[in-house]
Protein backbone atom coordinates (compact mmCIF):
# COMPACT_ATOMS: atom_id res chain seq x y z
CA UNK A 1 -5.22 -6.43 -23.55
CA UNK A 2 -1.62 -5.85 -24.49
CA UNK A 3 1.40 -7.57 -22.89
CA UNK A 4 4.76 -5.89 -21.86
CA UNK A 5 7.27 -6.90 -24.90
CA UNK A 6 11.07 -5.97 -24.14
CA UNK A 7 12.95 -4.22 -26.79
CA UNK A 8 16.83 -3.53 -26.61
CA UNK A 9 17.77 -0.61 -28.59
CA UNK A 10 21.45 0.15 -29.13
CA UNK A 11 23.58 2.08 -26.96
CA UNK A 12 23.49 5.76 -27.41
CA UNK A 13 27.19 6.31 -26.95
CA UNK A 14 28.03 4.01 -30.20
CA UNK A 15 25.35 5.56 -31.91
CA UNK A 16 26.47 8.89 -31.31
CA UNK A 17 30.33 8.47 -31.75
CA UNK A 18 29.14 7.06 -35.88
CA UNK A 19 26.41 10.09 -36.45
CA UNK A 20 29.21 12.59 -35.21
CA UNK A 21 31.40 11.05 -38.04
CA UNK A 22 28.85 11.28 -40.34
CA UNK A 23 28.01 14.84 -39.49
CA UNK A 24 31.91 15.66 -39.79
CA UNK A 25 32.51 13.51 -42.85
CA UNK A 26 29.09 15.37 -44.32
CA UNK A 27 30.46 18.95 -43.60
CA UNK A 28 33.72 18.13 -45.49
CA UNK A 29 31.90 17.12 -47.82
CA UNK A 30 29.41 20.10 -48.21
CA UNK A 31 32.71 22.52 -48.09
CA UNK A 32 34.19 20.67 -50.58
CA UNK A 33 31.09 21.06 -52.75
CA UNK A 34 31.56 25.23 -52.12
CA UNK A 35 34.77 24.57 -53.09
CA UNK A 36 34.34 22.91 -56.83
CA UNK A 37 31.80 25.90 -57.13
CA UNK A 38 33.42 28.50 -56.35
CA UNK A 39 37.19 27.59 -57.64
CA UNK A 40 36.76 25.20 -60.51
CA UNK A 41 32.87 26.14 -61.05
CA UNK A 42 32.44 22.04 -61.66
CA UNK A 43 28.47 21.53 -61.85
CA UNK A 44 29.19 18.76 -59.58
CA UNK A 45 29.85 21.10 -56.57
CA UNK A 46 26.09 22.38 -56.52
CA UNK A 47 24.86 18.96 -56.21
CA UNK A 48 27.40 17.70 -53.77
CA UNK A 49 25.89 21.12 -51.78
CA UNK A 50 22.69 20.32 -51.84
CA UNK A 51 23.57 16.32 -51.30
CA UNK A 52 25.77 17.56 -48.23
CA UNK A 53 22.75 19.45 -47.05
CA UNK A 54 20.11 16.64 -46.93
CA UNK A 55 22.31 14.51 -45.47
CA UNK A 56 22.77 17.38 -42.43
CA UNK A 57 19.21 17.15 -42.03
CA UNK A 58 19.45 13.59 -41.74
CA UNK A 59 21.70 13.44 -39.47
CA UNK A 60 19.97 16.16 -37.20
CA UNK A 61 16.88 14.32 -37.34
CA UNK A 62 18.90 11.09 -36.13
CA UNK A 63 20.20 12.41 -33.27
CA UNK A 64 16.42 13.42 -32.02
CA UNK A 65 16.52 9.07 -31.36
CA UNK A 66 19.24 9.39 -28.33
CA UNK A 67 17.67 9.25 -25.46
CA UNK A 68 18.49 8.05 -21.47
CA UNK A 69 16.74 5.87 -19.09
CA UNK A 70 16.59 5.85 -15.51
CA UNK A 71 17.35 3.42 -12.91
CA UNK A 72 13.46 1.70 -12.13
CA UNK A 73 12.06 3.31 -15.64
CA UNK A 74 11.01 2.01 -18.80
CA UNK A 75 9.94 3.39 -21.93
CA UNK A 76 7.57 2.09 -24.22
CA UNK A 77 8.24 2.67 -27.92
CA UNK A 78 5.35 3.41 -30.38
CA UNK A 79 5.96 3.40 -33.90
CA UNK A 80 2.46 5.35 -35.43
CA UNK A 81 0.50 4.14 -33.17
CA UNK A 82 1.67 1.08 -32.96
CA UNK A 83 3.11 -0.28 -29.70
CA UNK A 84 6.52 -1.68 -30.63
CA UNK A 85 8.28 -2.72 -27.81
CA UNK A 86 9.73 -1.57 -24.22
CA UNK A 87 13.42 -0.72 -23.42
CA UNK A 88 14.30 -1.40 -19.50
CA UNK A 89 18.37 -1.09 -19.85
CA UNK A 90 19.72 1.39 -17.77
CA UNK A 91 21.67 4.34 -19.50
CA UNK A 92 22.17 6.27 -22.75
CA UNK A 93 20.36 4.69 -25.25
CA UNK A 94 19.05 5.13 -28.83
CA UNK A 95 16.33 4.04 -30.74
CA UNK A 96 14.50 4.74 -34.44
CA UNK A 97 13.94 8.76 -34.68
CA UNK A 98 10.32 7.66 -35.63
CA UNK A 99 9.23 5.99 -32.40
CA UNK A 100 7.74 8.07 -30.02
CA UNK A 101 8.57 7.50 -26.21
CA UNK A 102 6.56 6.99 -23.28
CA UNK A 103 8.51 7.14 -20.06
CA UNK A 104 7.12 5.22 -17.23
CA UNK A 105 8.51 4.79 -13.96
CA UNK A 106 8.93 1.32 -12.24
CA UNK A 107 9.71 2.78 -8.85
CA UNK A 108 7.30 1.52 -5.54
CA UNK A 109 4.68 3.98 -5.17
CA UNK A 110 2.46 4.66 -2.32
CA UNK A 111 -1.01 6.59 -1.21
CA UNK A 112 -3.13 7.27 1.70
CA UNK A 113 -6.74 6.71 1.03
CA UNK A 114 -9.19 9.08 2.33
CA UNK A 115 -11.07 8.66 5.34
CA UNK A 116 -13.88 6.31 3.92
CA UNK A 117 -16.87 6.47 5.83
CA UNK A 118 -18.90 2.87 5.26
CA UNK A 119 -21.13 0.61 7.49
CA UNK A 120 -19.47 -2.36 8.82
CA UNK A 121 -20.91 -6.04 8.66
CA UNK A 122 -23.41 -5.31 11.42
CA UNK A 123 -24.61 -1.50 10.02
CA UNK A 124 -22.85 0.21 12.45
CA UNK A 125 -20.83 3.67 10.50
CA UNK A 126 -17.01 3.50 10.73
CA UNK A 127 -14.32 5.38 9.50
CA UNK A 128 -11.44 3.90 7.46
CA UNK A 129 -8.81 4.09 5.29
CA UNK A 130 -5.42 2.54 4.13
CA UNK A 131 -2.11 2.76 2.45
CA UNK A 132 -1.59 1.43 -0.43
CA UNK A 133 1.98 0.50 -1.88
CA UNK A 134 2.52 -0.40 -5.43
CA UNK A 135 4.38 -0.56 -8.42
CA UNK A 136 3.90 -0.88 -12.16
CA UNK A 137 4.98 -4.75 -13.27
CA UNK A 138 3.72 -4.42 -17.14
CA UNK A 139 4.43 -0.72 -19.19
CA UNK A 140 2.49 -2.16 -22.03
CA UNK A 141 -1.32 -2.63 -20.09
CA UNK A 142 -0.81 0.27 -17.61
CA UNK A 143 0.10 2.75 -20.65
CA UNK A 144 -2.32 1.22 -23.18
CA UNK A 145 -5.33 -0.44 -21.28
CA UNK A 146 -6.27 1.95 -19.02
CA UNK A 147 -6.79 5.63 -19.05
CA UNK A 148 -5.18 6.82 -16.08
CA UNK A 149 -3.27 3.72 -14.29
CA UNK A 150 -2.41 6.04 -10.73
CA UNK A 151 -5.99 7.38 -10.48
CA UNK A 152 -7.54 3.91 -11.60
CA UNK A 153 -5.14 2.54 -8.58
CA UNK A 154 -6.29 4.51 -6.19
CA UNK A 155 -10.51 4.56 -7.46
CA UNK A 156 -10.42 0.81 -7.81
CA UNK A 157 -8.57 0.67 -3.82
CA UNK A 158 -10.88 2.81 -2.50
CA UNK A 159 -13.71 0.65 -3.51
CA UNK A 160 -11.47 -2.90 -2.61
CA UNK A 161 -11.75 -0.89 1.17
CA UNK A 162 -15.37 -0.01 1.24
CA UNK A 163 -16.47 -3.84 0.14
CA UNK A 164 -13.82 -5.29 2.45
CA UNK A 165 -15.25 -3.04 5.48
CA UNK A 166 -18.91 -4.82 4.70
CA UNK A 167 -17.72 -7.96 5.80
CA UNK A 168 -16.24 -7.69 9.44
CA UNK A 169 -17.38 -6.61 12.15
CA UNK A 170 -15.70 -3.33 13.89
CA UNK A 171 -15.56 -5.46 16.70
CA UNK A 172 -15.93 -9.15 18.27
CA UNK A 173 -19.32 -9.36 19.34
CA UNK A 174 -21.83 -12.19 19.24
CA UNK A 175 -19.24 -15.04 18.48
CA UNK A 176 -17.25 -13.78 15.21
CA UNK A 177 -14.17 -15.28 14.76
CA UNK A 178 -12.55 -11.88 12.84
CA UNK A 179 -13.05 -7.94 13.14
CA UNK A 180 -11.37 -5.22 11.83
CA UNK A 181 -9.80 -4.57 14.94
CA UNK A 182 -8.73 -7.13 16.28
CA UNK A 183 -7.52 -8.75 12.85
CA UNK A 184 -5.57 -6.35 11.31
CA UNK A 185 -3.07 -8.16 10.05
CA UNK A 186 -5.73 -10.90 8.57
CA UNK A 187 -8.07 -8.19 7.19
CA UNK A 188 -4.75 -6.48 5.39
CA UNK A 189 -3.97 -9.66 3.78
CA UNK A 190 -7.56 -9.56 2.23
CA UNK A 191 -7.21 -6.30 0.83
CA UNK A 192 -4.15 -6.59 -0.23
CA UNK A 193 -5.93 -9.39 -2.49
CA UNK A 194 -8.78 -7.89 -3.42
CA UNK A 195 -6.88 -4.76 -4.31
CA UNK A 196 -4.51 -6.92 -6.66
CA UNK A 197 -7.46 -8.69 -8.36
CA UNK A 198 -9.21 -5.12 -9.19
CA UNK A 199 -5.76 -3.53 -10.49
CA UNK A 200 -4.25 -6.32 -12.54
CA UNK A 201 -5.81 -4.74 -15.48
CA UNK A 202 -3.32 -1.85 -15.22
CA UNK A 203 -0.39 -3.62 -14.90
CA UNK A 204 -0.09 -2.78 -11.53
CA UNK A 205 1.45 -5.27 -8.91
CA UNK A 206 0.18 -4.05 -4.68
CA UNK A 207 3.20 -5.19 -2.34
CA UNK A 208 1.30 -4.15 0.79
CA UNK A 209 -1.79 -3.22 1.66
CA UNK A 210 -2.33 -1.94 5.50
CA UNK A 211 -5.25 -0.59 7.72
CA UNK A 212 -3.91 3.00 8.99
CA UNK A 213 -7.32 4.17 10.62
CA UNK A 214 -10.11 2.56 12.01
CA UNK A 215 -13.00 4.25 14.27
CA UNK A 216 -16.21 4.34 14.99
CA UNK A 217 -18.35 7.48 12.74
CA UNK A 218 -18.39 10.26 14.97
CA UNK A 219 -22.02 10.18 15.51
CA UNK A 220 -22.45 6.23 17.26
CA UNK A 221 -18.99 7.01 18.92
CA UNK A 222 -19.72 8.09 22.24
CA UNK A 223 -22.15 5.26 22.70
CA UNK A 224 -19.70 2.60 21.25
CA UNK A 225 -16.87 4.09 23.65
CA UNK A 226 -19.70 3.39 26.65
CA UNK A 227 -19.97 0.20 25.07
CA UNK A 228 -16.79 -0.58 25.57
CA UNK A 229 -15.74 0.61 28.39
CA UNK A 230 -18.86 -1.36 30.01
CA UNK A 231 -17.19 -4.38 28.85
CA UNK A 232 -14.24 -4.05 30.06
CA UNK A 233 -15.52 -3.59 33.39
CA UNK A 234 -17.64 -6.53 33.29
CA UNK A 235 -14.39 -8.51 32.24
CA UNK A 236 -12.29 -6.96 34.91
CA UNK A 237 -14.60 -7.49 37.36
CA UNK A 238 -15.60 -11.17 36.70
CA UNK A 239 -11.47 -11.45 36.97
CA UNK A 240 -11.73 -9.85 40.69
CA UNK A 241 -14.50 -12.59 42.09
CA UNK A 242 -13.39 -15.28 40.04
CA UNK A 243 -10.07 -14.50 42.51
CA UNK A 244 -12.26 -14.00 45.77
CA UNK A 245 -13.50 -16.98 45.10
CA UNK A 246 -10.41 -18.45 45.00
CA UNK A 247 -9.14 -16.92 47.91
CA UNK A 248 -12.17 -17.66 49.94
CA UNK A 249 -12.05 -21.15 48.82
CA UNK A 250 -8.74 -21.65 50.27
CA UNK A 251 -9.08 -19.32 53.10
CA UNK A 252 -11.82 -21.98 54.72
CA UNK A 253 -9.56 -24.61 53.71
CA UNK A 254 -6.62 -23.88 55.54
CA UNK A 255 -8.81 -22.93 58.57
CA UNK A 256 -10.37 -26.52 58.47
CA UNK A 257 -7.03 -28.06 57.38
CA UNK A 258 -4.81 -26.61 60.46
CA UNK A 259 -7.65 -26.71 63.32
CA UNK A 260 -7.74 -22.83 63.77
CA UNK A 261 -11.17 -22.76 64.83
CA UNK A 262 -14.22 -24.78 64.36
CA UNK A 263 -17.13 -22.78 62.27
CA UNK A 264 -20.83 -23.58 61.82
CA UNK A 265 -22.67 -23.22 58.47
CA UNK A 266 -23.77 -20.01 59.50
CA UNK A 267 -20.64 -18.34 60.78
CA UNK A 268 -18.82 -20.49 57.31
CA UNK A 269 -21.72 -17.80 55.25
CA UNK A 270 -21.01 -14.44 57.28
CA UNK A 271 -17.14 -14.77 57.09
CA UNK A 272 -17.41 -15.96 53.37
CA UNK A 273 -19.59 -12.93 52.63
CA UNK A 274 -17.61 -10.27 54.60
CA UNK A 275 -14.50 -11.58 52.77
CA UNK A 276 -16.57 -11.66 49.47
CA UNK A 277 -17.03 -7.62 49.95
CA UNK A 278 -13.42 -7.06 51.08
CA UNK A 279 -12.13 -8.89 48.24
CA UNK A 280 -14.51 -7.57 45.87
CA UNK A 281 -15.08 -4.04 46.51
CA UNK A 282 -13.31 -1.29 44.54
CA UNK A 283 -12.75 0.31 47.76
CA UNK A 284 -11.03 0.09 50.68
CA UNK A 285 -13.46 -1.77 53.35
CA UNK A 286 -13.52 0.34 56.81
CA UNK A 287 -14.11 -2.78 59.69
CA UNK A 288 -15.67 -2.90 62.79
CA UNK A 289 -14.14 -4.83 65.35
CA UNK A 290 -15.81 -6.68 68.08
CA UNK A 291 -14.29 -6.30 71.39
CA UNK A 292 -16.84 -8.72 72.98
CA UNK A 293 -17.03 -12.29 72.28
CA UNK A 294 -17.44 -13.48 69.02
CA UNK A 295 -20.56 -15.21 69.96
């Protein structure tokens, strides 16, 4: 595995304020060379020519090592092959005409996974998926040991969700402590992890990993929804006697309490279960009043 290595090159403004001298100082000196030939025919004018000439070429071929570099962007420098260093300051900059450049950008990036479909801890088919935000922390392993470091990102996050989804639950049933749903914010955490472990090959650093979509498979969800919705009447209506209860409780209470009137075991059992269905019923109750005695 490589490691990131900073390299400063020097700024491209100095360097190209000297090779525009040079050029200038070179074309004098190639005219001058025209000059001695033609005027004075000295054989020293064809070889300051030709001298004047190469060092044009030069200096064209220098200026091909001026480059810039973005704000959040790097470039690693390669020298035949050979990794040689990365430049990170900000600006015009230049470097040996020889290396050759690999821009990179350092900037957060971010994905949507596709809708993974994957059985959760107890078999049952979900859907899921994530988003994914990242950024590149070292040039040198995401250029250089890895093929492809954004489709590597997003293979190796895909799979970090599909191994993550095997163990939770969808849902808390039978006692578990976690479940996708209702521990989003713990199950994130975990693939945020497990993402980072997978991708630090690359280079890659994830600064958030987050559950975007979470369902049952469409073929189990109809009976899941029943599921649920059973529950939650069970729940809401072991709420509604746990309060007739109550209610009841103090009901016979206060009658015994303040004297109101004196009841037997048996009446105490028809007036606790009429209340028990008024209090309990999920509609109105329609009463019948006695107009005789209550005996």
């Amino acid at each position: 595995m490589l490691n990131e290595k900073l390299s400063v090159q020097k700024s491209g403004w100095t360097a190209l304020g000297i090779l525009i001298l040079l050029v200038l100082i070179t074309i004098y000196s190639f005219i001058y060379g025209i000059y001695l030939s033609k005027e004075h025919f000295i054989p020293e004018g064809p070889i300051t020519i030709f001298v004047s000439a190469l060092f044009l070429g030069l200096w064209g071929f220098m200026f091909s090592g001026l480059f810039t570099v973005e704000p959040n962007q790097a470039v690693a420098l390669l020298l035949f092959g050979k990794y040689k260093g990365t430049e990170k300051t900000m600006g015009f900059r230049w470097a040996n005409p020889l290396y050759s450049r690999k821009k990179i950008s350092l900037r957060a990036r971010n994905f949507d996974s596709d809708k993974l479909k994957v059985n959760d801890k107890k078999g049952n088919p979900i859907e899921i998926s994530a988003v994914i935000v990242w950024h590149v922390n070292d040039t040198a392993q995401a250029l250089f040991d890895v093929d492809d470091f954004i489709g590597y990102v997003r293979i190796q996050s895909e799979s970090a969700i599909r191994h993550l989804a095997t163990h939770y639950a969808y849902d808390k049933t039978g006692g578990e402590k976690e479940s996708l749903r209702s521990s989003i914010d713990e199950v994130s955490e975990a693939l945020g992890r497990e993402i980072q472990e997978r991708v630090k090959t690359a280079g890659v650093t994830v600064d958030e990993a987050r559950i975007n979509h979470l369902a049952y498979a469409p073929e189990i969800a109809h009976a899941m929804l029943q599921r649920q919705q059973a529950e939650a009447i069970i729940a809401a209506r072991q709420k509604i006697v746990d309060g007739a209860v109550g209610m009841v409780e103090m009901a016979l209470k206060r009658l015994k309490d303040e004297n109101v009137i004196e009841l037997d075991e048996e009446r105490k059992a028809s007036m606790v279960s009429n209340l028990m269905v008024v209090l309990s019923s999920d509609k109105s109750a329609q009463p019948i009043i006695n107009t005789g005695s209550i005996y």
